[in-house]
N, C-alpha and C. Protein backbone atom coordinates (compact mmCIF):
# COMPACT_ATOMS: atom_id res chain seq x y z
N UNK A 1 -81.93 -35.41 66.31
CA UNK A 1 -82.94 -34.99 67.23
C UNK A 1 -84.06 -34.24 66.51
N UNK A 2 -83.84 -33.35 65.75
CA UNK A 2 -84.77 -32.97 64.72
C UNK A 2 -84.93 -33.12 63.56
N UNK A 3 -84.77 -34.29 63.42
CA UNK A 3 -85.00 -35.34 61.86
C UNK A 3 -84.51 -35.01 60.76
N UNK A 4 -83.28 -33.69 60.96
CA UNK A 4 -82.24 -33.73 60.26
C UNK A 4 -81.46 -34.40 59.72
N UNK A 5 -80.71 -34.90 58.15
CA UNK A 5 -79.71 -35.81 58.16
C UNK A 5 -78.67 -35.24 58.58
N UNK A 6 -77.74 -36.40 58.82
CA UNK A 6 -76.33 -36.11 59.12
C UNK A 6 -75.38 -35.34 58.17
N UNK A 7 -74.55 -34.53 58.29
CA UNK A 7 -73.67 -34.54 57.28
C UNK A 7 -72.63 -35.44 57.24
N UNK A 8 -72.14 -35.96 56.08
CA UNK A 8 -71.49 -36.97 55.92
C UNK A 8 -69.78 -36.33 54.91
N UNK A 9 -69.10 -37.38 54.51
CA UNK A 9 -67.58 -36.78 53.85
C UNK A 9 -66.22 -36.09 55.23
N UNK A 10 -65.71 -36.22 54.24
CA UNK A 10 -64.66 -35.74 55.08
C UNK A 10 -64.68 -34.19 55.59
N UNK A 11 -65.41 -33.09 55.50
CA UNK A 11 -65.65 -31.92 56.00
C UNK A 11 -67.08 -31.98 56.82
N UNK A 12 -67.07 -33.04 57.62
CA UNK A 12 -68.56 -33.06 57.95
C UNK A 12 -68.62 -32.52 59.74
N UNK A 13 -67.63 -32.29 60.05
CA UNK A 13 -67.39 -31.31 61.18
C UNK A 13 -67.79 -29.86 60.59
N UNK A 14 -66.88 -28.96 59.86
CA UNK A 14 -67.21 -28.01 59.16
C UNK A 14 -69.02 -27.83 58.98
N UNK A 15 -68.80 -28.77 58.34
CA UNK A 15 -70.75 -28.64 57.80
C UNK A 15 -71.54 -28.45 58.74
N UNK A 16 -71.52 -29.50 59.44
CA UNK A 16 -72.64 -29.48 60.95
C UNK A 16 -72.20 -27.87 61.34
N UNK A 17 -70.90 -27.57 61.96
CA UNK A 17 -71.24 -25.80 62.56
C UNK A 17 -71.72 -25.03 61.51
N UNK A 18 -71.58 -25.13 59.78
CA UNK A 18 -72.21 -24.18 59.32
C UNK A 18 -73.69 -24.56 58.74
N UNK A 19 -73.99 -25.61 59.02
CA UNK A 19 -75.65 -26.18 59.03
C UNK A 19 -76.37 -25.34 60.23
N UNK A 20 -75.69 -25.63 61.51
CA UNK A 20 -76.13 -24.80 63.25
C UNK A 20 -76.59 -23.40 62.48
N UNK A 21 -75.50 -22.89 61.65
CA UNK A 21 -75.57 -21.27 61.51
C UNK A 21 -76.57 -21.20 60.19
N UNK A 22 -77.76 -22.00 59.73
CA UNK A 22 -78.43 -21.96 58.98
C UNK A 22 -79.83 -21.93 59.56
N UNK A 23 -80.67 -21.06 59.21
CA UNK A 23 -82.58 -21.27 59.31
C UNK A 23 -82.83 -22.97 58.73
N UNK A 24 -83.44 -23.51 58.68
CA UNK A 24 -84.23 -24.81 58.40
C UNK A 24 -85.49 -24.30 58.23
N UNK A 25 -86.75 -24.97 57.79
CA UNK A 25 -87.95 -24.95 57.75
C UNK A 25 -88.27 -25.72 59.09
N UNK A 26 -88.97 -24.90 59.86
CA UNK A 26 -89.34 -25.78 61.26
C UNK A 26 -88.83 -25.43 62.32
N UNK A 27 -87.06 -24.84 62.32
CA UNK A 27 -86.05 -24.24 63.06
C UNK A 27 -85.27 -23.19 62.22
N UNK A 28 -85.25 -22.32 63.66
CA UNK A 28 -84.13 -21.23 63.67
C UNK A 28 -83.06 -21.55 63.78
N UNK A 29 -82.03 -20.82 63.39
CA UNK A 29 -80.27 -21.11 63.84
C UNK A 29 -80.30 -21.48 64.77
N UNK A 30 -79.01 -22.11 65.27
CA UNK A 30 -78.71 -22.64 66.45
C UNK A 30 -77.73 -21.31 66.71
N UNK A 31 -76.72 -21.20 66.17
CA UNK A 31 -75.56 -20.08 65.99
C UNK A 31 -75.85 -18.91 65.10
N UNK A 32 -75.21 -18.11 65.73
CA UNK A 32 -74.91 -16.63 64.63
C UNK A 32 -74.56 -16.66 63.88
N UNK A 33 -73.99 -16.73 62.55
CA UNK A 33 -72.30 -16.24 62.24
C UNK A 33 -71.47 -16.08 62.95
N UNK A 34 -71.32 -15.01 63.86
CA UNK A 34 -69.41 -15.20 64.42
C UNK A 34 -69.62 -15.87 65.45
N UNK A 35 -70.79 -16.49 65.99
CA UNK A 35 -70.47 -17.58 66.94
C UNK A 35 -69.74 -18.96 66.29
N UNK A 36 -70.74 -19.38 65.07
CA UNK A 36 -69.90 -20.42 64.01
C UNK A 36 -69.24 -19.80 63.05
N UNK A 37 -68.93 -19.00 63.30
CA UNK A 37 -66.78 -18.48 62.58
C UNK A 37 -65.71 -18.98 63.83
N UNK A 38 -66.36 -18.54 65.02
CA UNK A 38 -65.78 -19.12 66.34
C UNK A 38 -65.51 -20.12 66.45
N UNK A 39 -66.59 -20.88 66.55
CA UNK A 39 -66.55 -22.54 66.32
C UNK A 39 -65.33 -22.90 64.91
N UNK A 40 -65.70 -22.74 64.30
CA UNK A 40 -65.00 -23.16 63.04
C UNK A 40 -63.44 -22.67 63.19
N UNK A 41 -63.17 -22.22 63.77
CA UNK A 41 -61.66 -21.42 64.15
C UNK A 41 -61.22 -22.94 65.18
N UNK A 42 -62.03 -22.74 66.13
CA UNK A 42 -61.36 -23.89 67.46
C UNK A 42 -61.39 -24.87 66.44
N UNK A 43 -62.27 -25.41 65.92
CA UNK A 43 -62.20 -26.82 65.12
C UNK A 43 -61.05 -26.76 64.08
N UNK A 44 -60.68 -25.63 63.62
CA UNK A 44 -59.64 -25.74 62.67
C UNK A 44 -57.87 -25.75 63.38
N UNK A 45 -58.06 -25.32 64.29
CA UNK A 45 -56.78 -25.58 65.41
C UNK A 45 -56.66 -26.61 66.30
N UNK A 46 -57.69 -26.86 66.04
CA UNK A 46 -57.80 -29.02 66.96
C UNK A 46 -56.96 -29.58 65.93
N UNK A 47 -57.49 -29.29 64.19
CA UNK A 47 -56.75 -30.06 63.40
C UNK A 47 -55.55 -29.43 63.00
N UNK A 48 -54.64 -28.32 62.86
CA UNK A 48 -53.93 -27.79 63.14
C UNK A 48 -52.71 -28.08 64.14
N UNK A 49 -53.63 -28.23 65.22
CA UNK A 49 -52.44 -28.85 66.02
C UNK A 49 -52.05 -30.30 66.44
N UNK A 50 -53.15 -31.16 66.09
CA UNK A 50 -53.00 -32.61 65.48
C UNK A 50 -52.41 -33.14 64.34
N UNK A 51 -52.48 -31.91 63.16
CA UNK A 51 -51.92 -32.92 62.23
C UNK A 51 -50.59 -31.89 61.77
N UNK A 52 -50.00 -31.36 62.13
CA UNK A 52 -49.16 -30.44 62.15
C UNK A 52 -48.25 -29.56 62.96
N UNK A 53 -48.34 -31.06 63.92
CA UNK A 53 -47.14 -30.05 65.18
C UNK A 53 -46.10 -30.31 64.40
N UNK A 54 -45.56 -30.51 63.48
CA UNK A 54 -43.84 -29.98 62.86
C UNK A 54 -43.91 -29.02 62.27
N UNK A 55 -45.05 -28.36 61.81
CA UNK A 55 -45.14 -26.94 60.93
C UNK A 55 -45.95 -26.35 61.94
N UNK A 56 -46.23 -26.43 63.13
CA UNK A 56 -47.33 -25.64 63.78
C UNK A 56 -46.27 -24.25 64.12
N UNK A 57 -47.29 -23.33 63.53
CA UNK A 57 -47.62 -21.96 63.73
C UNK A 57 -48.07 -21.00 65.36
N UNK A 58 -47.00 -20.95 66.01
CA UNK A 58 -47.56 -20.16 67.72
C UNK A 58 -48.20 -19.18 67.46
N UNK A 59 -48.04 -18.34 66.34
CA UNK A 59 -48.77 -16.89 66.44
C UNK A 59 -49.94 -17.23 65.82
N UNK A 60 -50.62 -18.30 64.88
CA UNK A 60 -51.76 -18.50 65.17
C UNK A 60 -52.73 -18.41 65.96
N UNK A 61 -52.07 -18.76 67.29
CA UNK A 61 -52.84 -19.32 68.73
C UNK A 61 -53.59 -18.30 68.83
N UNK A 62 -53.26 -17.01 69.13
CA UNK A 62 -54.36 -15.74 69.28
C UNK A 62 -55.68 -15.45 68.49
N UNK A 63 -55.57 -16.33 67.49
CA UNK A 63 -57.13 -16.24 66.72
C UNK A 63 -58.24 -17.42 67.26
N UNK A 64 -57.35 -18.12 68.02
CA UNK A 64 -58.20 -18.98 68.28
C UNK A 64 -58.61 -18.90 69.37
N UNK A 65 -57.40 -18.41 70.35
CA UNK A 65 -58.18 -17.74 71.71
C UNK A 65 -59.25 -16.90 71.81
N UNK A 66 -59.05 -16.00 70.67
CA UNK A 66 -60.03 -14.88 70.60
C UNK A 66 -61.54 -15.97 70.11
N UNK A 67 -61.36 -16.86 69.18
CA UNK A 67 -62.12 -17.25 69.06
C UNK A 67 -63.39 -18.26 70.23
N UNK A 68 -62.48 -19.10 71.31
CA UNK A 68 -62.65 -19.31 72.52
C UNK A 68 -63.24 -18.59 73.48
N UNK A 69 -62.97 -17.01 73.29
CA UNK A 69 -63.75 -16.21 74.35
C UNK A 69 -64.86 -15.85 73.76
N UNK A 70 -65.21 -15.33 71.87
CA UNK A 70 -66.28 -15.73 71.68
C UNK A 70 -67.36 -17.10 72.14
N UNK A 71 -67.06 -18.20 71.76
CA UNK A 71 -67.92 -19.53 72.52
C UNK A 71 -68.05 -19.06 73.45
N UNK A 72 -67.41 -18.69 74.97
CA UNK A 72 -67.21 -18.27 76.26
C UNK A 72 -68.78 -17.73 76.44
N UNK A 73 -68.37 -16.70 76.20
CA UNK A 73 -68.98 -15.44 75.78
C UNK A 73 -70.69 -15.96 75.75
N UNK A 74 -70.88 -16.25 74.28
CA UNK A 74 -72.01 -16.41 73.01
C UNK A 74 -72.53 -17.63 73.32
N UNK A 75 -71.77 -18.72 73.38
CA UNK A 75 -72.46 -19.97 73.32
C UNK A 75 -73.80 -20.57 73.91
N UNK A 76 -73.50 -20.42 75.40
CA UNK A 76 -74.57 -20.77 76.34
C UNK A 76 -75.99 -19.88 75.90
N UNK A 77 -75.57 -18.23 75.63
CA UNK A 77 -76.78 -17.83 75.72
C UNK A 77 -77.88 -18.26 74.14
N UNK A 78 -77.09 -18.67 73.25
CA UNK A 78 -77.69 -19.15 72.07
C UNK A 78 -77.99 -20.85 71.96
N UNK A 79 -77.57 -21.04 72.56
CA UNK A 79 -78.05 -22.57 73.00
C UNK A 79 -79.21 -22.66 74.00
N UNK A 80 -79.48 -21.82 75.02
CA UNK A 80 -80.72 -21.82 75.48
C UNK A 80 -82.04 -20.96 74.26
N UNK A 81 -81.22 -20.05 73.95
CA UNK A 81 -82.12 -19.29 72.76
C UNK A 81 -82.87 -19.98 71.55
N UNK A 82 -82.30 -21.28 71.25
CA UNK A 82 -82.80 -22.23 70.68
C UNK A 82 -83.31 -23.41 71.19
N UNK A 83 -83.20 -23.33 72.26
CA UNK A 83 -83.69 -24.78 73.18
C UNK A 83 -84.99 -24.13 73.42
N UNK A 84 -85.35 -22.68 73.93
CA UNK A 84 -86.72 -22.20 74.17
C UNK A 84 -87.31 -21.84 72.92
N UNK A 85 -86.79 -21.87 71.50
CA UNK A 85 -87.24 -21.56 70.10
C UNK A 85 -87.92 -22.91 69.96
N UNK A 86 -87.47 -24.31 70.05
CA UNK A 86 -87.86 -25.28 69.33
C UNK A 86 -88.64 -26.35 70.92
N UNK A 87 -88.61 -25.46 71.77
CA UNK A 87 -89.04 -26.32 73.18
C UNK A 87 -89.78 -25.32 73.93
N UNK A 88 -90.46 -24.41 74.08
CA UNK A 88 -90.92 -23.21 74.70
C UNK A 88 -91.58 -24.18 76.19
N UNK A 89 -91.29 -22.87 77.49
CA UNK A 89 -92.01 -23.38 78.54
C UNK A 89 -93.42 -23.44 78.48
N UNK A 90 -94.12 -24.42 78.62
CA UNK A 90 -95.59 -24.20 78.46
C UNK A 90 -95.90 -23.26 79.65
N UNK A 91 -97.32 -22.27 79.41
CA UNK A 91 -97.51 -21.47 80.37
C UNK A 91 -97.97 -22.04 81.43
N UNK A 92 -98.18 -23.19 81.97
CA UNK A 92 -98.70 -24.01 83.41
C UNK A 92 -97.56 -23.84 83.92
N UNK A 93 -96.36 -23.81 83.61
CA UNK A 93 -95.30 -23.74 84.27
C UNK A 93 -94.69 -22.79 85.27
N UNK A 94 -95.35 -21.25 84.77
CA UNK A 94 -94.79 -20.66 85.09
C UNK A 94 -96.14 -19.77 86.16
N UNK A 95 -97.17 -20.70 85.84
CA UNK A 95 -98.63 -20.39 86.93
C UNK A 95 -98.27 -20.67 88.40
């Protein structure tokens, strides 16, 4: 959407949330830091509990919840925070 490349390889989940949590020339972050530490927590317990329910870990689960109520929390309001960074209402709009 903003003529970014893709990240590509096998960590290219990883990358994209910590690309979000980077400035660009042109754009601001999409994410904070501990919003994409957040992110990166749920994504690491998707694979966690996909590729490792015979060694899966229960007392893990609480970092990731915690991490979940961050997104909860954080997400929406930084996703509009960048949607009005790189899309602003023109002022007729609000005449």
């Amino acid at each position: 959407m903003l003529g970014e490349e893709r990240p590509v390889g096998e960590d290219w989940h990883s990358a994209l949330i910590w690309r979000a949590a980077a400035d660009f020339p042109g754009r601001p972050a999409i994410l904070s830091g501990p919003v994409a530490k957040a992110a990166d927590e749920t994504r690491r317990f998707r694979h966690r509990a996909t590729h490792n329910y015979d060694s899966f870990r229960i007392a893990e689960i609480s970092r990731t919840l915690q991490a979940a109520e961050v997104l909860v929390a954080e997400l929406p309001g930084q996703l509009t925070a960048f949607r009005t960074a790189i899309e602003p209402t023109p002022d007729w709009i609000g005449a």
